[in-house]
Every structure is written in C-alpha cells, then in structure tokens.
C-alpha atoms as a PDB file:
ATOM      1  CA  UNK A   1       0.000   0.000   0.000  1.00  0.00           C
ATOM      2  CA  UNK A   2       1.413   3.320  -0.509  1.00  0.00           C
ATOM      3  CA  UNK A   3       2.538   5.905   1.435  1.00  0.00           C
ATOM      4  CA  UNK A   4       0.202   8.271   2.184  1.00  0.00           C
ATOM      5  CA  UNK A   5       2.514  11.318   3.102  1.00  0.00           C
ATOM      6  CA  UNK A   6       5.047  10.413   0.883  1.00  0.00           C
ATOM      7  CA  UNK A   7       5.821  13.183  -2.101  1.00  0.00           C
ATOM      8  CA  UNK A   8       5.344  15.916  -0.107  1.00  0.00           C
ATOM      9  CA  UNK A   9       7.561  18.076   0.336  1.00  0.00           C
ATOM     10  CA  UNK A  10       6.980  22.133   0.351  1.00  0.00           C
ATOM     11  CA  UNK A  11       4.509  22.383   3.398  1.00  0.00           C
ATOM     12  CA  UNK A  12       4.422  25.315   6.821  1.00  0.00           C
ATOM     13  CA  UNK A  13       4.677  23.011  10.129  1.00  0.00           C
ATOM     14  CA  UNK A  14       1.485  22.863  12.391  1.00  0.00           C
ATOM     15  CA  UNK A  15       1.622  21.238  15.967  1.00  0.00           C
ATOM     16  CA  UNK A  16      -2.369  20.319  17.505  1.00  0.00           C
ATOM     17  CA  UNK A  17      -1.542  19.992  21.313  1.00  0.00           C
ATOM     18  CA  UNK A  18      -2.733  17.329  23.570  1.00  0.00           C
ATOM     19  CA  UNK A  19      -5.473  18.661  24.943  1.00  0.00           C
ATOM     20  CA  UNK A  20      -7.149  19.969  21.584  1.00  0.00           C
ATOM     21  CA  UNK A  21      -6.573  16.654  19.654  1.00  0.00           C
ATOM     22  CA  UNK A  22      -7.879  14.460  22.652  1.00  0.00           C
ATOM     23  CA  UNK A  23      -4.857  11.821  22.184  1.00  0.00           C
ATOM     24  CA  UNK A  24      -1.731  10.894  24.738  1.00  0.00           C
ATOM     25  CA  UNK A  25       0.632  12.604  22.243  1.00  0.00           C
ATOM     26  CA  UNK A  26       0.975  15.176  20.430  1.00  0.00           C
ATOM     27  CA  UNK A  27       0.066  15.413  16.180  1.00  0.00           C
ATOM     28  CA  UNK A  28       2.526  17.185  14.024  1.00  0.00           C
ATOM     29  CA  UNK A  29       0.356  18.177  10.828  1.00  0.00           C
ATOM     30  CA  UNK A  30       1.412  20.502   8.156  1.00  0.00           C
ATOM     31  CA  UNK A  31      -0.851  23.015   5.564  1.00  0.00           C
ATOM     32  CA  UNK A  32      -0.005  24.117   2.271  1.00  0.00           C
ATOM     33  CA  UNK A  33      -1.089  24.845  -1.097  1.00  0.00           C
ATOM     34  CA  UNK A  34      -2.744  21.846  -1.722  1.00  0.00           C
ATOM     35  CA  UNK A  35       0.131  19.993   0.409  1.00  0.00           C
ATOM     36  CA  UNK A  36       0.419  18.106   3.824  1.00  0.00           C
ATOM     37  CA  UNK A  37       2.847  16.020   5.734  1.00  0.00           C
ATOM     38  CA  UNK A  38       2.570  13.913   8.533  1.00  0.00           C
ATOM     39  CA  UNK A  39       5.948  13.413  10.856  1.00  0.00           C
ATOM     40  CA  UNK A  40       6.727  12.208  14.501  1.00  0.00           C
ATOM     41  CA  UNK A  41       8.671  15.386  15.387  1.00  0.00           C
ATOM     42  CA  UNK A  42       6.898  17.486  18.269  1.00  0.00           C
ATOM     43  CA  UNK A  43       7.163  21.358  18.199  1.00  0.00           C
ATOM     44  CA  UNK A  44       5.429  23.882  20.593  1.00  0.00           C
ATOM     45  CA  UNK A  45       4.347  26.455  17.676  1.00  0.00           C
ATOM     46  CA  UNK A  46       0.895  26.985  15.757  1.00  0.00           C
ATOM     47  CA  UNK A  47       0.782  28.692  12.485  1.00  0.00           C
ATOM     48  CA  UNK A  48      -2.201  30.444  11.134  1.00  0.00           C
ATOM     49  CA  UNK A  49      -3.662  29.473   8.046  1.00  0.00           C
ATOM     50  CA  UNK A  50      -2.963  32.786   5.546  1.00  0.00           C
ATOM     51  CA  UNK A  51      -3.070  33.335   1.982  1.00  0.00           C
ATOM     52  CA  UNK A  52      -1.044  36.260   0.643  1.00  0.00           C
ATOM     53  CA  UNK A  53      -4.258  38.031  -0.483  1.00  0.00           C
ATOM     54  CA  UNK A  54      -7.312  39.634   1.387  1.00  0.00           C
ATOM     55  CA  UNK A  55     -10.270  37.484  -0.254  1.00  0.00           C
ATOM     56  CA  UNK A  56     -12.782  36.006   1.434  1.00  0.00           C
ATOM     57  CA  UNK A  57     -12.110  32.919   3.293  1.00  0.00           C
ATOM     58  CA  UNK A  58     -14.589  29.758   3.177  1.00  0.00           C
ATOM     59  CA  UNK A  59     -13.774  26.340   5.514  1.00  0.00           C
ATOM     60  CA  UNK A  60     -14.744  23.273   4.664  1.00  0.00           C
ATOM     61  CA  UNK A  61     -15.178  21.102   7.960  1.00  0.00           C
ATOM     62  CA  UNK A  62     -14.575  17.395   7.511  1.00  0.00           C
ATOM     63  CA  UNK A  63     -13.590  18.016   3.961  1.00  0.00           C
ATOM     64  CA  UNK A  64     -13.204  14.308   3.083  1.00  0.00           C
ATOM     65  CA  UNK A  65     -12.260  13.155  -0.440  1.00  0.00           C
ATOM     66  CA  UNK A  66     -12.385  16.767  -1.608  1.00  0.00           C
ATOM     67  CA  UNK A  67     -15.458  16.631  -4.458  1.00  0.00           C
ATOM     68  CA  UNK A  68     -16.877  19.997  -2.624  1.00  0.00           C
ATOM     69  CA  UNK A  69     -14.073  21.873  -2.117  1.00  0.00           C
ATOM     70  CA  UNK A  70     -12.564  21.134  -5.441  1.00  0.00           C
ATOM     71  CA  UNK A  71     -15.288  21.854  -7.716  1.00  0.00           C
ATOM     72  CA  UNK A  72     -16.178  25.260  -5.516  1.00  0.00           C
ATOM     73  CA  UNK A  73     -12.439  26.652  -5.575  1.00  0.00           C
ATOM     74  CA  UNK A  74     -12.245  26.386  -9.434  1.00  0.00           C
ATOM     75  CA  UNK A  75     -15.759  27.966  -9.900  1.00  0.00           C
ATOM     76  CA  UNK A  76     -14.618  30.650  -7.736  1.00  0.00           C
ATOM     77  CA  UNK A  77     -11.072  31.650  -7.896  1.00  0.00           C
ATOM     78  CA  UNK A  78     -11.372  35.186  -5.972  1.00  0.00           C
ATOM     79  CA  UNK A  79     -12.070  33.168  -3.340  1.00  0.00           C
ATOM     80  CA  UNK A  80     -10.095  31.242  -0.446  1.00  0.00           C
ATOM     81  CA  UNK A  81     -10.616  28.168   1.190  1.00  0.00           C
ATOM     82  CA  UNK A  82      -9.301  26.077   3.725  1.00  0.00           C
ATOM     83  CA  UNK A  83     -10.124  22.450   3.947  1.00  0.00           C
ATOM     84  CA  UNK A  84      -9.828  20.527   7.338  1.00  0.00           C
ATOM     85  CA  UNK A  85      -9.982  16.683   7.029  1.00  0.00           C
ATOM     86  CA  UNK A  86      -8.682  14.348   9.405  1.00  0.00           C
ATOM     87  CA  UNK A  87      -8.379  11.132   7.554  1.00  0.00           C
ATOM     88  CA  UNK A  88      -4.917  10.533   5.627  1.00  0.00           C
ATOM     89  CA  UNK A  89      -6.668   8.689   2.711  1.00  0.00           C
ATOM     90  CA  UNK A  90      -9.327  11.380   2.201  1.00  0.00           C
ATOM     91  CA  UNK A  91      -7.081  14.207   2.651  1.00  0.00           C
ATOM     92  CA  UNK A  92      -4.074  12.320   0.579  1.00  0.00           C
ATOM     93  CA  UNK A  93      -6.735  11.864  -2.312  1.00  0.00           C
ATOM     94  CA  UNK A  94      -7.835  15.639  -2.162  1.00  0.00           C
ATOM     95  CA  UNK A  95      -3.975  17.196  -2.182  1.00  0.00           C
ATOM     96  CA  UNK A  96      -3.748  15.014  -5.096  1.00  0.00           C
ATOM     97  CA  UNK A  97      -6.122  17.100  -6.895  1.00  0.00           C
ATOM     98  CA  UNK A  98      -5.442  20.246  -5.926  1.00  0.00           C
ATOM     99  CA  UNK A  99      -2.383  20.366  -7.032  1.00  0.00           C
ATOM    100  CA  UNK A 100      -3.430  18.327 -10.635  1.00  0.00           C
ATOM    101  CA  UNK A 101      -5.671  21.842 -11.305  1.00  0.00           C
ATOM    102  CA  UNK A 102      -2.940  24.206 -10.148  1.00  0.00           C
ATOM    103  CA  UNK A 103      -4.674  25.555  -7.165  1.00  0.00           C
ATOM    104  CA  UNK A 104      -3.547  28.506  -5.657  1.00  0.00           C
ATOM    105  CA  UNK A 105      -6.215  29.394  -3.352  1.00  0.00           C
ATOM    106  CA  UNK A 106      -6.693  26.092  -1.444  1.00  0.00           C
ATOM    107  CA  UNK A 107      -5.018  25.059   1.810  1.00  0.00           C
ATOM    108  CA  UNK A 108      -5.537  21.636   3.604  1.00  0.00           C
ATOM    109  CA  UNK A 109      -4.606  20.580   7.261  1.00  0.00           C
ATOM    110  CA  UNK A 110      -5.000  17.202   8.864  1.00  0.00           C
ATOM    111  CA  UNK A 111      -6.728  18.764  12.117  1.00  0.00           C
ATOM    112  CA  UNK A 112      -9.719  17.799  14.312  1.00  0.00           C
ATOM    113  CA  UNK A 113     -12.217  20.484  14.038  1.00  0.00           C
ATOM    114  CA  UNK A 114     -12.259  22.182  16.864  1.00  0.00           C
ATOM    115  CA  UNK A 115      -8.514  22.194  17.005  1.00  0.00           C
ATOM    116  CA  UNK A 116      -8.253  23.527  13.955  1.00  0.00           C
ATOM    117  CA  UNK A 117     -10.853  26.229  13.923  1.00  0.00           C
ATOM    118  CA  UNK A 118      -8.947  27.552  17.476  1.00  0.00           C
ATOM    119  CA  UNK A 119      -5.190  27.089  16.011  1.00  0.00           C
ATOM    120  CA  UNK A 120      -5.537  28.267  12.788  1.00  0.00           C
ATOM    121  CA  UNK A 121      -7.962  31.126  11.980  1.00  0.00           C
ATOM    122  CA  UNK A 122      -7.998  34.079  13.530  1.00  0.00           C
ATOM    123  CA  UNK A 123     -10.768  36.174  15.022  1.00  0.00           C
ATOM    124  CA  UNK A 124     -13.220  37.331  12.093  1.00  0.00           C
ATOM    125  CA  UNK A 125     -11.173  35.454   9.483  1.00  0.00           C
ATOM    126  CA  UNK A 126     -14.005  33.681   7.962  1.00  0.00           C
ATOM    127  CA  UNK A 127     -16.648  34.979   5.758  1.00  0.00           C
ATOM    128  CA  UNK A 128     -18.599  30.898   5.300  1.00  0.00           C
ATOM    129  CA  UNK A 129     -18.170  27.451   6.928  1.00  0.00           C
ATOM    130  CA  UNK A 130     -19.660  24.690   5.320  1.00  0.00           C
ATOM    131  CA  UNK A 131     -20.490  21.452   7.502  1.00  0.00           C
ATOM    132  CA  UNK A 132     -21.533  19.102   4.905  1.00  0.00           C
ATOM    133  CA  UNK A 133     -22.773  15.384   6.147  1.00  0.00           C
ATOM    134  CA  UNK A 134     -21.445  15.540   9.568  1.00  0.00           C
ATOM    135  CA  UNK A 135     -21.379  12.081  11.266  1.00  0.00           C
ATOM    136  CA  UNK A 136     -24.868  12.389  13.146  1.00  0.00           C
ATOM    137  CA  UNK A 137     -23.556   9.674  15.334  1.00  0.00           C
ATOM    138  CA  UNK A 138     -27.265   8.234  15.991  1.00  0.00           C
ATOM    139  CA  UNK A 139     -27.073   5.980  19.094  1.00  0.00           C
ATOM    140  CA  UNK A 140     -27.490   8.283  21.793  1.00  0.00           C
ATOM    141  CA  UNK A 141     -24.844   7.113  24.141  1.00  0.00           C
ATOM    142  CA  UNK A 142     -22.658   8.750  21.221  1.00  0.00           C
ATOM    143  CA  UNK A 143     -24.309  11.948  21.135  1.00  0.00           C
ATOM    144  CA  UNK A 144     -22.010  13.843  22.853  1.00  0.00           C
ATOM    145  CA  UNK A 145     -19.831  12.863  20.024  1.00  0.00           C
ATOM    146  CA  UNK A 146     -21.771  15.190  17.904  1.00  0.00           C
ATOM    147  CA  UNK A 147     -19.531  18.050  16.128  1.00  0.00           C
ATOM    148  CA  UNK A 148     -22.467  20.501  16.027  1.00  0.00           C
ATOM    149  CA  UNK A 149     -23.025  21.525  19.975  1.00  0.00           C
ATOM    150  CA  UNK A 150     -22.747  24.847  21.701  1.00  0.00           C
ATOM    151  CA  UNK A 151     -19.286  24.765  22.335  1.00  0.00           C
ATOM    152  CA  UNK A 152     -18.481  24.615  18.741  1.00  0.00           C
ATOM    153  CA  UNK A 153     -21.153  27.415  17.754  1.00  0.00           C
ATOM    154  CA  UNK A 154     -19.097  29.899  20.540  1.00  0.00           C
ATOM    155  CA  UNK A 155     -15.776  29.083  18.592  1.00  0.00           C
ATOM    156  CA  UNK A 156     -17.371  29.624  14.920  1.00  0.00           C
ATOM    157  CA  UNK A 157     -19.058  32.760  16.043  1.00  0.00           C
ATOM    158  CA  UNK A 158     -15.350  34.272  16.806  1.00  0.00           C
ATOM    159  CA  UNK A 159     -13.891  33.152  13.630  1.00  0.00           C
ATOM    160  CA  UNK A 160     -16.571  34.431  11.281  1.00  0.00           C
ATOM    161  CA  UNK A 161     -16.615  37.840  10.267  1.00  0.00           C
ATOM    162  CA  UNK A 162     -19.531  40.635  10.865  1.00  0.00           C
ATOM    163  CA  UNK A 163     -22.313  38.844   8.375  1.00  0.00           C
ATOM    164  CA  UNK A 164     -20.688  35.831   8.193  1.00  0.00           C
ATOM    165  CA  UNK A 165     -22.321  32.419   7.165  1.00  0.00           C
ATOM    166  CA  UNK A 166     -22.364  28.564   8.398  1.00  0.00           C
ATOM    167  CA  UNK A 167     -24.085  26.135   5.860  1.00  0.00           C
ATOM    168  CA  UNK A 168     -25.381  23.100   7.278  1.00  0.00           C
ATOM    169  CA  UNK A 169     -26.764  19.784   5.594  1.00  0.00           C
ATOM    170  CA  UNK A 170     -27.568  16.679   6.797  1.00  0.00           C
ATOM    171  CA  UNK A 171     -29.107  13.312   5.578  1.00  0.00           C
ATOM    172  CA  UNK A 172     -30.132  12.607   9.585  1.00  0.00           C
ATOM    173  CA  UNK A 173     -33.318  14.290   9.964  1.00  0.00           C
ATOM    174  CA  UNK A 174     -33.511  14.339  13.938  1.00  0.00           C
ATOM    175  CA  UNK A 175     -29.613  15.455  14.380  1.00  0.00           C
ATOM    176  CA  UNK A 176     -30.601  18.545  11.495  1.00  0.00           C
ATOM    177  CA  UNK A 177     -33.644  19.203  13.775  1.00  0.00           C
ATOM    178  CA  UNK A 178     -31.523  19.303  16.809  1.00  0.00           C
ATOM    179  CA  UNK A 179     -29.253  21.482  14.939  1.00  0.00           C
ATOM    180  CA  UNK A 180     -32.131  23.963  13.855  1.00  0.00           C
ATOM    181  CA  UNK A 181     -33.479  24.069  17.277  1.00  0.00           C
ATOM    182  CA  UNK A 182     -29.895  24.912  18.532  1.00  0.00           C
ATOM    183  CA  UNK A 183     -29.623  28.576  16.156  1.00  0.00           C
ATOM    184  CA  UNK A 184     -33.090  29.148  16.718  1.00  0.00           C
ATOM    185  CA  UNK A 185     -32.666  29.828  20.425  1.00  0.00           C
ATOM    186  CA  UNK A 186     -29.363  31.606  19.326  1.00  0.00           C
ATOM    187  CA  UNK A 187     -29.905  35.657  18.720  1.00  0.00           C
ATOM    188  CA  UNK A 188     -26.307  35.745  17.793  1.00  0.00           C
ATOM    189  CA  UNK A 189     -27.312  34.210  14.464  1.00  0.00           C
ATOM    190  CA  UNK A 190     -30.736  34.882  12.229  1.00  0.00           C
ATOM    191  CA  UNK A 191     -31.732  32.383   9.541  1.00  0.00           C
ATOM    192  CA  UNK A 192     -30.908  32.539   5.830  1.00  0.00           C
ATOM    193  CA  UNK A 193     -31.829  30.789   2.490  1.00  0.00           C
ATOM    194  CA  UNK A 194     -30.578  27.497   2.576  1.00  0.00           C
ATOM    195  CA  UNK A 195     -27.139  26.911   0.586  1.00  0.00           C
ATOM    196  CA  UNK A 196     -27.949  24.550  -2.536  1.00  0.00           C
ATOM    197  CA  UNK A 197     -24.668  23.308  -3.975  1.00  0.00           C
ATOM    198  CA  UNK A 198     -24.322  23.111  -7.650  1.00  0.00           C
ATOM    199  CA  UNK A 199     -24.660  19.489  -9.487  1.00  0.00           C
ATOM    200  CA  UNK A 200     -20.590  19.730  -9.327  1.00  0.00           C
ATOM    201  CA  UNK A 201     -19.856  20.899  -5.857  1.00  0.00           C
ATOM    202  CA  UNK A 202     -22.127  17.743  -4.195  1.00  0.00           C
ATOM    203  CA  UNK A 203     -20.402  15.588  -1.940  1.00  0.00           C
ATOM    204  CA  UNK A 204     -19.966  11.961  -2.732  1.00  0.00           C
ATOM    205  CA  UNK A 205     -22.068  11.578   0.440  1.00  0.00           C
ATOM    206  CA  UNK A 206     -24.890  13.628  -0.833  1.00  0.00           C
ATOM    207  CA  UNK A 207     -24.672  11.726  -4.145  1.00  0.00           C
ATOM    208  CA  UNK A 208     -25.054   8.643  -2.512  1.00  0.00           C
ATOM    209  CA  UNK A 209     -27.710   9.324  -0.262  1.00  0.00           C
ATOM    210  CA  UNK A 210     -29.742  11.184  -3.065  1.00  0.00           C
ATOM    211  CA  UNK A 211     -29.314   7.754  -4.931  1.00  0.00           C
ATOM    212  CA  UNK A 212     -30.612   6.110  -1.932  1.00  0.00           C
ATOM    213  CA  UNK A 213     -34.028   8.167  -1.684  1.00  0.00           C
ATOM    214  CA  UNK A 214     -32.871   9.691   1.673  1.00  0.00           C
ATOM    215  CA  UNK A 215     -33.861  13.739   1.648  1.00  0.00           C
ATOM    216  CA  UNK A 216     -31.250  16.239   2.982  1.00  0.00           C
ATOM    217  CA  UNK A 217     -32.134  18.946   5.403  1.00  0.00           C
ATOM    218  CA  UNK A 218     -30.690  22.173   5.008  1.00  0.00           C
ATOM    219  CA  UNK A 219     -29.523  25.411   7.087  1.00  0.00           C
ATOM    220  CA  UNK A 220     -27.706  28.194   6.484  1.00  0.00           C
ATOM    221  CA  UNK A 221     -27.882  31.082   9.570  1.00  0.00           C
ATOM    222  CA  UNK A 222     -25.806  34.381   9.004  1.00  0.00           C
ATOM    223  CA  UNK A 223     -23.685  36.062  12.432  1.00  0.00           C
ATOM    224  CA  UNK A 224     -25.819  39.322  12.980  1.00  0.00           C
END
C-alpha cells in the first residue's frame, strides 16, 4: 500500500496539542497549497492558516475526499478556502487534486475540528463554513460525540466575520432538527436561504444518499 505522506515536500509546520486533539501525544500536521505532511517530530508552535491576499475565506469542515471543495475553488477563484480533514486517505486523495488543477487558493490541514478552527484562523477570518454530512452519530450514548453543539457554535461565532455564514446539511433528519433548534434559540445568528450546492460541488455523500431516496435537510444562519 502506498505511502500516504510520501511526495510531499513544500509544506508550513502545524503542531495540535494534547489537549485539543484528545490523544496521549501530540500530532505534528502541516498546511499548504494543496500539500500536507505527517511526521513524529513534536514542536510547541501553531501557524495560522494565511493566503497572501485579502479574499474572502470559506472552511470546509470534515472536507473528506475533496469533491466539494474542489469543484467550488475552481468555480470561484477570488475566493479562499481552507479544507480541514482528518483522515490521511481522504485528505491524501484531495492534495492530489489540488495540485493536478494548479490551485492557488486552497489550503488543507489534517486537524480535528475544533482544534483547527482555534489554532488556525484568527478572530473574524471567515466569511462561510460549510459542515456538509457531519457524522450524526445516531445511538445516543454517542451523542455527545456530535460536532455541532454549543461549544463549537461559541468558537465559529469568533472566527466568522460581521455577516458571516455557516451552511449546514444533513441526511439525519432528527440530528438537522436538533441542529435547527440549537440557532433558533441563538440571537447571535438569524436564519438565511438554505445553501444549494451546484450538481458539481455535491459531496460523494450527498450523491449517494440522493441515490438512496434519503432527503437532505438544510440550514444556512448568518452572524448578525
């Protein structure tokens, strides 16, 4: 099987510590333009994610194989995005393609969300984030698995900017209801029409649960 950090070589060093990645050892990760690098070496530094423009910045959460991001950075190149996956294969498979279409304005990181979100972007930084097909995690001992819960609201409502977005979609009607029910009760954020990806930018999730019959629920609430 190959290696999945191997060929990479051009990348800015990124260190997720302990208590942000939830593991007994620290993760060195590494972002780039389309690049990333796993390694065993520890460090005690963080590096922002930061494009050498000022245009709007869009995050992908849980990126996975890339299909979203790719499609939405060539449709819109006077915009940035930032893709945080945390599965080598997925994210391997994505770098792949970014740098195949000569991306400029795409970074990746091997993160957890949270951790990345905190390390990585600074306050007012982001103008969208996209959470696409979270894990619902059903069962409910595994609820508090969930991404989506207040804690994470409070750290994307300092990262976005004044009118900033988060697009939500979900094939798991009850976790999307939760979800609802969550910026509903939150006067921080006011509801606004629903983000409908193009045919192109649909995730391979979506595609397959379209093909399955199952409908998607959809939200989209703007910082006020």
């Amino acid at each position: 099987m190959r290696n999945e950090s191997a060929d990479i070589n051009e990348f800015s060093e990124i260190v997720i510590p302990t208590e942000l990645q939830g593991g007994d050892k620290k993760r060195h990760v590494s972002i780039s333009d389309g690049c990333y690098k796993n390694d065993a070496r520890i460090t005690l530094h963080a590096e922002p994610c930061q494009f050498e423009n000022d245009n709007p910045l869009e995050v992908d959460i849980g990126a996975g194989k890339g299909r979203f991001l790719l499609a939405r950075s060539l449709a819109h190149p006077e915009l940035n995005f930032f893709g945080i996956e945390r599965q080598n294969g997925r994210l391997y498979r994505m770098a792949k393609k970014i740098r195949r279409h000569g991306l400029t304005n795409v970074k990746l990181a091997r993160v957890e969300a949270a951790a990345g979100i905190e390390l990585m972007l600074e306050a007012e930084s982001v103008s969208a984030f996209y959470i696409l097909f979270p894990d619902p995690w059903p069962k409910k001992r595994h609820h508090r698995r969930r991404l989506m819960n207040p804690g994470f609201m409070d750290l994307m409502h300092t990262r976005l900017c004044p009118g900033g977005i988060i697009h939500f979609a979900s094939d798991h009607i009850s976790y999307a209801d939760v979800i609802k029910d969550l910026f509903a009760a939150d006067k921080r954020f006011e509801a606004t029409e629903p983000f409908r990806p193009t045919e192109a930018e649909q995730t391979d999730f979506e595609i397959l649960f379209a093909s399955q019959g199952k409908p998607t629920s959809r939200l989209s609430v703007r910082k006020i």
